[in-house]
C-alpha atoms as a PDB file:
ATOM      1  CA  UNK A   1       0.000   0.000   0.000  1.00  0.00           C
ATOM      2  CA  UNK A   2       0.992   3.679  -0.506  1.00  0.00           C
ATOM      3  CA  UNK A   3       2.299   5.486   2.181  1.00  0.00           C
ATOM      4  CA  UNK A   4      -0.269   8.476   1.717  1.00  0.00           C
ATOM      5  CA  UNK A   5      -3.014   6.214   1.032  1.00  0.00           C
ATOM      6  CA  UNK A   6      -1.807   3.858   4.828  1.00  0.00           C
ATOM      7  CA  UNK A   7      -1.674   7.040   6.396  1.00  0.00           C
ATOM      8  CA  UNK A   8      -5.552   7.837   5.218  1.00  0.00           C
ATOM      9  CA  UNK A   9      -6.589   4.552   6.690  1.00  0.00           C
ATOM     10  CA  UNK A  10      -4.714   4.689   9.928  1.00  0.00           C
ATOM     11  CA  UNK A  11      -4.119   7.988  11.072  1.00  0.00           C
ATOM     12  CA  UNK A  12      -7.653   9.704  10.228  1.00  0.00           C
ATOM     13  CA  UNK A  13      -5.821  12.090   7.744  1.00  0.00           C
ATOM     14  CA  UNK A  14      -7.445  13.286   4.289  1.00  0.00           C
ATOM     15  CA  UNK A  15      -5.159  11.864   1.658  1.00  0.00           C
ATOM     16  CA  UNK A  16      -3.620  15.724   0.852  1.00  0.00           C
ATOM     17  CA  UNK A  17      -3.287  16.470   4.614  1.00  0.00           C
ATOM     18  CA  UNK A  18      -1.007  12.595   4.336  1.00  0.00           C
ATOM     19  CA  UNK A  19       1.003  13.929   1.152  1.00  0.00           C
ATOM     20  CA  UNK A  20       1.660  17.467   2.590  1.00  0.00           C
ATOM     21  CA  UNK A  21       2.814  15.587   5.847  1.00  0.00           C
ATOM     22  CA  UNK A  22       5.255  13.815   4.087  1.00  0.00           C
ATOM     23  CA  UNK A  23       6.469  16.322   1.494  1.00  0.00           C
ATOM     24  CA  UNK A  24       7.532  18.576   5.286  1.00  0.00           C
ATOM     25  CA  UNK A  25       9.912  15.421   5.946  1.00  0.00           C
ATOM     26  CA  UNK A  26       7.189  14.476   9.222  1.00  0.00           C
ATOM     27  CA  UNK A  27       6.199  11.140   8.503  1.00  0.00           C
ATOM     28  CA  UNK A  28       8.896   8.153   9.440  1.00  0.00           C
ATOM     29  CA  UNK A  29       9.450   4.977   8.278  1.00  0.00           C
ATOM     30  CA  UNK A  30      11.043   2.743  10.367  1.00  0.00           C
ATOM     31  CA  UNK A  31      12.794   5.408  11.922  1.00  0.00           C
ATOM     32  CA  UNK A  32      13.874   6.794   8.666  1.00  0.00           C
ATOM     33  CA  UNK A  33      12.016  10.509   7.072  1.00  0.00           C
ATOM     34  CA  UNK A  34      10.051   9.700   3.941  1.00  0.00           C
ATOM     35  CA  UNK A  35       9.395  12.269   1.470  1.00  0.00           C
ATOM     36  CA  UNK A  36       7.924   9.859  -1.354  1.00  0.00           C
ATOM     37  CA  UNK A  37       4.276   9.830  -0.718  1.00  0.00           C
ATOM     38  CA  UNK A  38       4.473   6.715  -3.524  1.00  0.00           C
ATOM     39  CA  UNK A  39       6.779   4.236  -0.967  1.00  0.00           C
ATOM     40  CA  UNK A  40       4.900   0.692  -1.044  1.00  0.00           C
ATOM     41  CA  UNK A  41       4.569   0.149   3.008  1.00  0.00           C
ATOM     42  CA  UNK A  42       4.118  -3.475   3.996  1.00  0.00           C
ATOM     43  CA  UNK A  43       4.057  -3.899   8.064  1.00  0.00           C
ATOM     44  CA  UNK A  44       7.130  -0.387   8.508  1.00  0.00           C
ATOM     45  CA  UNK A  45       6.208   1.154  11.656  1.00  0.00           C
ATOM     46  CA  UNK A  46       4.890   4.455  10.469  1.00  0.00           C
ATOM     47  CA  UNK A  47       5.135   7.389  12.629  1.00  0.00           C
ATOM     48  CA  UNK A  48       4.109  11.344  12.226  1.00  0.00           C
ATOM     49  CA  UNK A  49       7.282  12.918  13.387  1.00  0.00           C
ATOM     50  CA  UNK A  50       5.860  16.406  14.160  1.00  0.00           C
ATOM     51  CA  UNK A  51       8.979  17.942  15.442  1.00  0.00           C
ATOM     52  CA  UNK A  52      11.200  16.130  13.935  1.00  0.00           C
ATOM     53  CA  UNK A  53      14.250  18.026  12.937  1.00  0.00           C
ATOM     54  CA  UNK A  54      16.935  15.355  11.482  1.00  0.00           C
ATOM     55  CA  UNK A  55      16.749  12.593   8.797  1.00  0.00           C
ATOM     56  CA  UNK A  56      16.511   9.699  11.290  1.00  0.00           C
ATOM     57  CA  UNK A  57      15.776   9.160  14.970  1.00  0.00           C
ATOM     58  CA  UNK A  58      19.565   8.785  14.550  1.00  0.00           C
ATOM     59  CA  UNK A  59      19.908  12.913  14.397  1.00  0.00           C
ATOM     60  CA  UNK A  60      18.166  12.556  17.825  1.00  0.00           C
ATOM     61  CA  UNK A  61      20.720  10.452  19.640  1.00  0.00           C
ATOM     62  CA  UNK A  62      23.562  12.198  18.476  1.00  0.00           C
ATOM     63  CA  UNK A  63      21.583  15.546  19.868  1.00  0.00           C
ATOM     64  CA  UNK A  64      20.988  13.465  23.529  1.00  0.00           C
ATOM     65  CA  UNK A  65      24.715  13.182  23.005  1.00  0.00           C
ATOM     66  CA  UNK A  66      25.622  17.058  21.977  1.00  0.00           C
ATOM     67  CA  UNK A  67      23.377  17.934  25.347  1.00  0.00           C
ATOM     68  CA  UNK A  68      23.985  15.746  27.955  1.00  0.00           C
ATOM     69  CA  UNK A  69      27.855  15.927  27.346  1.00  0.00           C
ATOM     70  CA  UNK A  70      27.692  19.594  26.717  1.00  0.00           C
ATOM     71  CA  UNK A  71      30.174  19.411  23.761  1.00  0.00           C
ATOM     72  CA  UNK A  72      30.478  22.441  21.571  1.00  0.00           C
ATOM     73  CA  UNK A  73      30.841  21.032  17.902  1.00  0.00           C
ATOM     74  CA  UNK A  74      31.335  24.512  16.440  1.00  0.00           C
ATOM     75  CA  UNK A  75      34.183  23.788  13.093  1.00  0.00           C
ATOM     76  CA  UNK A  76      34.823  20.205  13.947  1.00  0.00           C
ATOM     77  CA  UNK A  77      35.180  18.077  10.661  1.00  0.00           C
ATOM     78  CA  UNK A  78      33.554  14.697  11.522  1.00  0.00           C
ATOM     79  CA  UNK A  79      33.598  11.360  10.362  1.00  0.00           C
ATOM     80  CA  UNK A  80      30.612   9.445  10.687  1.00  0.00           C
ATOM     81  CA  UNK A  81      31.163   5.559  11.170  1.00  0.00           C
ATOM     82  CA  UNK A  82      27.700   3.939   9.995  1.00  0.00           C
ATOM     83  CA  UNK A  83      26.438   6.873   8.249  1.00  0.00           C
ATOM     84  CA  UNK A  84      22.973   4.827   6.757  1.00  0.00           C
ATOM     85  CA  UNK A  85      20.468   7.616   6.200  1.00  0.00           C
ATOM     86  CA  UNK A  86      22.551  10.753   7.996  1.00  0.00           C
ATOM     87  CA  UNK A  87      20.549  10.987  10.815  1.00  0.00           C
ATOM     88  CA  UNK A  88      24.315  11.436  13.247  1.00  0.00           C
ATOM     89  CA  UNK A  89      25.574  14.152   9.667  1.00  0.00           C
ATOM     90  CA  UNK A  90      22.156  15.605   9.829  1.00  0.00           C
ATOM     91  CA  UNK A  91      22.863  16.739  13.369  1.00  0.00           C
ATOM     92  CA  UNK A  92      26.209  17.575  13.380  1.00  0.00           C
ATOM     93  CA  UNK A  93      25.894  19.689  10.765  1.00  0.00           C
ATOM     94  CA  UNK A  94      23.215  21.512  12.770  1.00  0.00           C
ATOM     95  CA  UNK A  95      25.518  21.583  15.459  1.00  0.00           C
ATOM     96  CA  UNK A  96      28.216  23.161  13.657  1.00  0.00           C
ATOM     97  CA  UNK A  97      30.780  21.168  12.038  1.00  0.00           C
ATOM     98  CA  UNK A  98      31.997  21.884   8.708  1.00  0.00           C
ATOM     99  CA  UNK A  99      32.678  18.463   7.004  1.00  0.00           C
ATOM    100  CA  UNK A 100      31.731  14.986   7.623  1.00  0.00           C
ATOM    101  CA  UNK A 101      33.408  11.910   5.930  1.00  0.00           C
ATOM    102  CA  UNK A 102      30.531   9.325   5.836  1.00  0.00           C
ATOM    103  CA  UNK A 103      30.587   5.763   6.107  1.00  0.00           C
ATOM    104  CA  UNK A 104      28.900   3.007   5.171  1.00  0.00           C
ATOM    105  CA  UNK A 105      28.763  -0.656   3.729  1.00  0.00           C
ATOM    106  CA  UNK A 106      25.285  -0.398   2.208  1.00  0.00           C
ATOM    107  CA  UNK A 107      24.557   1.689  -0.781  1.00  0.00           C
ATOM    108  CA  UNK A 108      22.597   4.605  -2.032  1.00  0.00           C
ATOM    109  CA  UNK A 109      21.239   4.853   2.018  1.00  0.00           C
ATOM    110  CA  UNK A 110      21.995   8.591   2.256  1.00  0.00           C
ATOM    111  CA  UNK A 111      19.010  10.721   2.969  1.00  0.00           C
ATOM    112  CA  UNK A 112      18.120  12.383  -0.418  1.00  0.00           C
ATOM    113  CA  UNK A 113      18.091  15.660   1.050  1.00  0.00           C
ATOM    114  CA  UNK A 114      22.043  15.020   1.994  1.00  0.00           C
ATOM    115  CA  UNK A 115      23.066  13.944  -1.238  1.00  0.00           C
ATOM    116  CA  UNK A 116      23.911  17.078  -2.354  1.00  0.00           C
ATOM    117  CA  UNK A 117      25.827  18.897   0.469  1.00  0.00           C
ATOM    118  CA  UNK A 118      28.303  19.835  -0.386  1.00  0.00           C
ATOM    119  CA  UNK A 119      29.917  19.536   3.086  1.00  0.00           C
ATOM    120  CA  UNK A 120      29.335  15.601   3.102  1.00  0.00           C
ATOM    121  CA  UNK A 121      31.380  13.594   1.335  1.00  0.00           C
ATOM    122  CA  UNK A 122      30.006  10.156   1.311  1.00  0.00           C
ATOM    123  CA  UNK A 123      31.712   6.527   1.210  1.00  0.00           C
ATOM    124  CA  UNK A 124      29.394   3.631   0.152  1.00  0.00           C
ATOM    125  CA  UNK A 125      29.978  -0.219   0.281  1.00  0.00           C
ATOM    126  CA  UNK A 126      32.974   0.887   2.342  1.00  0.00           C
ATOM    127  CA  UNK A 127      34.315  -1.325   5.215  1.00  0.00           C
ATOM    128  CA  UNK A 128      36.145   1.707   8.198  1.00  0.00           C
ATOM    129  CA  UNK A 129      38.494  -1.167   9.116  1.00  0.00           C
ATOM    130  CA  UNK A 130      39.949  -0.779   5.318  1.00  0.00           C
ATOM    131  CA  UNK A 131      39.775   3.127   5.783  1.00  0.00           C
ATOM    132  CA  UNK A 132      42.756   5.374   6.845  1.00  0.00           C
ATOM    133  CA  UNK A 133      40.653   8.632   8.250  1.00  0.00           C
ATOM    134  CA  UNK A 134      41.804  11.570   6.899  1.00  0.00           C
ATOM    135  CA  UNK A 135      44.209  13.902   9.210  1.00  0.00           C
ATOM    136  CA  UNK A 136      41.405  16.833   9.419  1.00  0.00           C
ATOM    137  CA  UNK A 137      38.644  14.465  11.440  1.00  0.00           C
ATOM    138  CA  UNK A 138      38.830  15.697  14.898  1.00  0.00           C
ATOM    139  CA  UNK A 139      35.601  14.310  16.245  1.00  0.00           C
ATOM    140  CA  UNK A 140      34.547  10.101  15.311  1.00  0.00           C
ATOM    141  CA  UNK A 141      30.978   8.658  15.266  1.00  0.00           C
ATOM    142  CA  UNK A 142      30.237   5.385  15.446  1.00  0.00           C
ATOM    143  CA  UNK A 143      26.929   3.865  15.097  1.00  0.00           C
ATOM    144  CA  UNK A 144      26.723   0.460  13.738  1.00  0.00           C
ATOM    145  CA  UNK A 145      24.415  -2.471  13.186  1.00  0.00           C
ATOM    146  CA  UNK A 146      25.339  -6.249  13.132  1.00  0.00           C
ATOM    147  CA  UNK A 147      28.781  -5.910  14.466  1.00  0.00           C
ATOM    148  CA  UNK A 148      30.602  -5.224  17.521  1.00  0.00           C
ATOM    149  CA  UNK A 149      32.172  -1.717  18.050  1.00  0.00           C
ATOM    150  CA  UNK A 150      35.235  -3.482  19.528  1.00  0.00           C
ATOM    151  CA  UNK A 151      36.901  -4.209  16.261  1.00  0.00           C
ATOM    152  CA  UNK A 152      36.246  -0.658  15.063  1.00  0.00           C
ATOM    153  CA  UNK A 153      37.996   1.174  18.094  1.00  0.00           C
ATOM    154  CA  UNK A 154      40.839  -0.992  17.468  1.00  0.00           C
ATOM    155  CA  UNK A 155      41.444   0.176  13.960  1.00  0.00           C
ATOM    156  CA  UNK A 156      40.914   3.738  14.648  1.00  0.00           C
ATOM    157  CA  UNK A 157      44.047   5.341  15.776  1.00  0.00           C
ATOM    158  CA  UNK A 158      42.883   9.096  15.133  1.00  0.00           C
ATOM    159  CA  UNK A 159      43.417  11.614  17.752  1.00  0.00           C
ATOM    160  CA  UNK A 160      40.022  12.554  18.274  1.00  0.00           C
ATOM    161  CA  UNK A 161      36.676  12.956  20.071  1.00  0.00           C
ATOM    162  CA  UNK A 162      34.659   9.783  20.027  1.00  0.00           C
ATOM    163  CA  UNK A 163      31.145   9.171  20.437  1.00  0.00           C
ATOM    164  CA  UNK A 164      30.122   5.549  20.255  1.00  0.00           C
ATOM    165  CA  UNK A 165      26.804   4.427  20.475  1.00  0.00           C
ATOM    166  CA  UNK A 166      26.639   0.964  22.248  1.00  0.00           C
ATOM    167  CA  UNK A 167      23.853  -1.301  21.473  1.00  0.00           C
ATOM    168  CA  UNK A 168      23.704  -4.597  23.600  1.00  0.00           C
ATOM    169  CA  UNK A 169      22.505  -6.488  20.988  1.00  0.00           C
ATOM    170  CA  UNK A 170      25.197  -6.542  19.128  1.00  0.00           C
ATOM    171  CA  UNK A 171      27.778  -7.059  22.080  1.00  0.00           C
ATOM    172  CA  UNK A 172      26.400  -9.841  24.347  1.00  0.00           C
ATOM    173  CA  UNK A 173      25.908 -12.852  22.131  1.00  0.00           C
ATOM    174  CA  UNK A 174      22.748 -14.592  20.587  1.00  0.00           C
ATOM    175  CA  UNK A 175      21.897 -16.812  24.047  1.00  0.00           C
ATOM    176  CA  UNK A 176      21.166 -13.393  25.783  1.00  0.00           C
ATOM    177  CA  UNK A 177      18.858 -12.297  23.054  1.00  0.00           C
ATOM    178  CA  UNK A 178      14.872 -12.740  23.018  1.00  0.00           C
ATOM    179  CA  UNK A 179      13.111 -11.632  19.787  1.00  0.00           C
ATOM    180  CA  UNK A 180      16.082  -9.336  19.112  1.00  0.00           C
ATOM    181  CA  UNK A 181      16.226  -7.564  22.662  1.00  0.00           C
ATOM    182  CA  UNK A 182      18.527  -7.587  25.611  1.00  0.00           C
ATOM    183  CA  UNK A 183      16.127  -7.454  28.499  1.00  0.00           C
ATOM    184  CA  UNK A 184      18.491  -8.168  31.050  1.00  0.00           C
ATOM    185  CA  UNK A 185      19.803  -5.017  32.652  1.00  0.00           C
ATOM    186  CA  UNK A 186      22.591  -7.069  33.903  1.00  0.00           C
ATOM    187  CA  UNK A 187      23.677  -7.822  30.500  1.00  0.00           C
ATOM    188  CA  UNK A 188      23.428  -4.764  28.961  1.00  0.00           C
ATOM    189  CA  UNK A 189      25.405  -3.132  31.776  1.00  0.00           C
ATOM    190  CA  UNK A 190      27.861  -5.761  30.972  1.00  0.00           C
ATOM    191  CA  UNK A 191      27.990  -4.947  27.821  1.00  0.00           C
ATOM    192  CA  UNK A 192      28.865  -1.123  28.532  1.00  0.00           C
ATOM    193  CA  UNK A 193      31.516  -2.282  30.861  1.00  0.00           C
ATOM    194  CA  UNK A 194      33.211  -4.657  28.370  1.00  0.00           C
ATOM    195  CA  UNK A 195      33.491  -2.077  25.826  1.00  0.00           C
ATOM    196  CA  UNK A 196      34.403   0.536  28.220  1.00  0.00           C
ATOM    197  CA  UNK A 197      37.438  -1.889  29.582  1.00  0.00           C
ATOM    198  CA  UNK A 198      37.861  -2.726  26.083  1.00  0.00           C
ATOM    199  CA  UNK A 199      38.230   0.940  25.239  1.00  0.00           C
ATOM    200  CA  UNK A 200      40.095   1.908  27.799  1.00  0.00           C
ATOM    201  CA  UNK A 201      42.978  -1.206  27.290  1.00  0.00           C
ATOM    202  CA  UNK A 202      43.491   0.108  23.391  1.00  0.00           C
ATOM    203  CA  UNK A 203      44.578   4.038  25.346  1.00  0.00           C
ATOM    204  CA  UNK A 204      41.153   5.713  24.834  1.00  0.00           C
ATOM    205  CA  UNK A 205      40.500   8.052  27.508  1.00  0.00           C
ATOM    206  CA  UNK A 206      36.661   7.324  28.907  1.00  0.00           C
ATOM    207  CA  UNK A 207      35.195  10.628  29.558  1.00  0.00           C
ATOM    208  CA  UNK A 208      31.138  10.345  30.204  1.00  0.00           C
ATOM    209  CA  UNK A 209      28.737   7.541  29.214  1.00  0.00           C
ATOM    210  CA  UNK A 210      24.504   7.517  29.457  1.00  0.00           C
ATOM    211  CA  UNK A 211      21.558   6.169  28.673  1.00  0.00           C
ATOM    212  CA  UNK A 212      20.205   6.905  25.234  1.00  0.00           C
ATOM    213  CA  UNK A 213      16.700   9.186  25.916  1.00  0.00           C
ATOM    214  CA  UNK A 214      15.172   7.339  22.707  1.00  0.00           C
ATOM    215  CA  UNK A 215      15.458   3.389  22.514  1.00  0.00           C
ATOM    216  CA  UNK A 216      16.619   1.599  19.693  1.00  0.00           C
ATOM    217  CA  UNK A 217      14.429   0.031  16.809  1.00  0.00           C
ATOM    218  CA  UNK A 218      13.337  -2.611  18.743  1.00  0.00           C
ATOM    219  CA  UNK A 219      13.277  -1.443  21.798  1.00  0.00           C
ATOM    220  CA  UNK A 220      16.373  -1.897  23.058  1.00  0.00           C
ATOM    221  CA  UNK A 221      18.002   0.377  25.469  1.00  0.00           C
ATOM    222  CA  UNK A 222      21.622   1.552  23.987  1.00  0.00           C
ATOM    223  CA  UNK A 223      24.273   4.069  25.705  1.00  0.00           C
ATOM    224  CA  UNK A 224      26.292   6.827  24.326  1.00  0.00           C
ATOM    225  CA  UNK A 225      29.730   6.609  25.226  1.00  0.00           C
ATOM    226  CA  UNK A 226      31.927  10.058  25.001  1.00  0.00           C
ATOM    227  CA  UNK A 227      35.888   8.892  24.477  1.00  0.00           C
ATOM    228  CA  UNK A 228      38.987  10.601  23.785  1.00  0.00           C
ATOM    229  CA  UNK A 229      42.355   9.474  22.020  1.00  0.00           C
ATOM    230  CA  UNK A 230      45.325  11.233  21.701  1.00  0.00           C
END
């Protein structure tokens, strides 16, 4: 089904009201801003984003992050580890820094609305551990899927600001996993712990660490971990 004509069905809307929500860049998809009243919808969690001021939900971590840690981003050129969509470029750039590398193994993921900045240069079907960042990055983002972080922090040797976004999930193993979530708070704790130990063995420099405000996709809870190197 069409996105507009979903929206008509399930949110009470008048099928113009539904394509005038979209064309603003309020109505998410999974998490992700849809502009294409057109997109075939087939179960996506669907969500009017009324305030919503980045590409992704991802623009809103990397904001929990900006507040909560009170970092001033003001010229910092970025590199964004697991760019998908832009929501962590989307925010930056908000936030004041000039460039950001982007990163990603997937392709053509970029938030049309990105694709074009000319501040954002963009690497698809790109692997970071085959990646020498340039010298100007002075602030690293990582937010990946799939994966542990652990064999990312190893590879990076950049003297930078780091913010890492830690998601359980991918840290504890499968046995601790129920339908895709980590409800132990044991375990995720653990998993914090191991990467900041982890971190912290390689010569990062551990400098604040919370609870993400927004869960992730499937309700997970995930942390944002502020590092240093260098």
């Amino acid at each position: 089904m069409r996105l507009d004509l979903y929206m008509v069905e399930t949110f009470n809307k008048t099928r113009s009201q539904a394509q005038d929500l979209i064309k603003q860049g309020k109505v998410s998809v999974d998490g992700v801003i849809i502009t294409k009243s057109s997109m075939d919808i087939t179960g996506e969690q669907v969500v009017i984003e009324e305030n919503m001021p980045y590409v992704s939900r991802g623009g809103l971590k990397l904001e929990d992050a900006i507040k909560s840690f009170k970092l001033d981003l003001t010229g910092l050129v970025m590199a964004d580890i697991g760019a998908s969509t832009g929501g962590f470029t989307d925010c930056a750039l908000k936030h004041g820094v000039t460039r950001v590398y982007a990163y990603d193994v997937g392709t053509d993921q970029l938030h049309m609305s990105l694709k074009d900045n000319p501040n954002i240069i963009s690497f698809e079907q790109t692997n970071i551990l085959d990646v020498i960042i340039p010298s100007e990055v002075n602030l690293i983002t990582i937010d990946v899927s799939f994966t542990s972080v652990k064999p990312i922090l190893t590879h990076l040797k950049q003297k930078a600001l780091y913010i890492v976004l830690v998601k359980p999930q991918f840290e504890v193993g499968i046995k601790h996993i129920h339908k895709g979530i980590v409800r132990s708070a044991l375990k995720q704790n653990a998993a914090l712990d191991g990467i900041i130990e982890y971190a912290t063995a390689l010569g990062y420099r551990m400098l604040n660490v919370k609870k993400t405000d927004l869960l992730g996709k499937m309700g997970n809870q995930e942390f944002l971990l502020l590092l240093s190197r260098g």
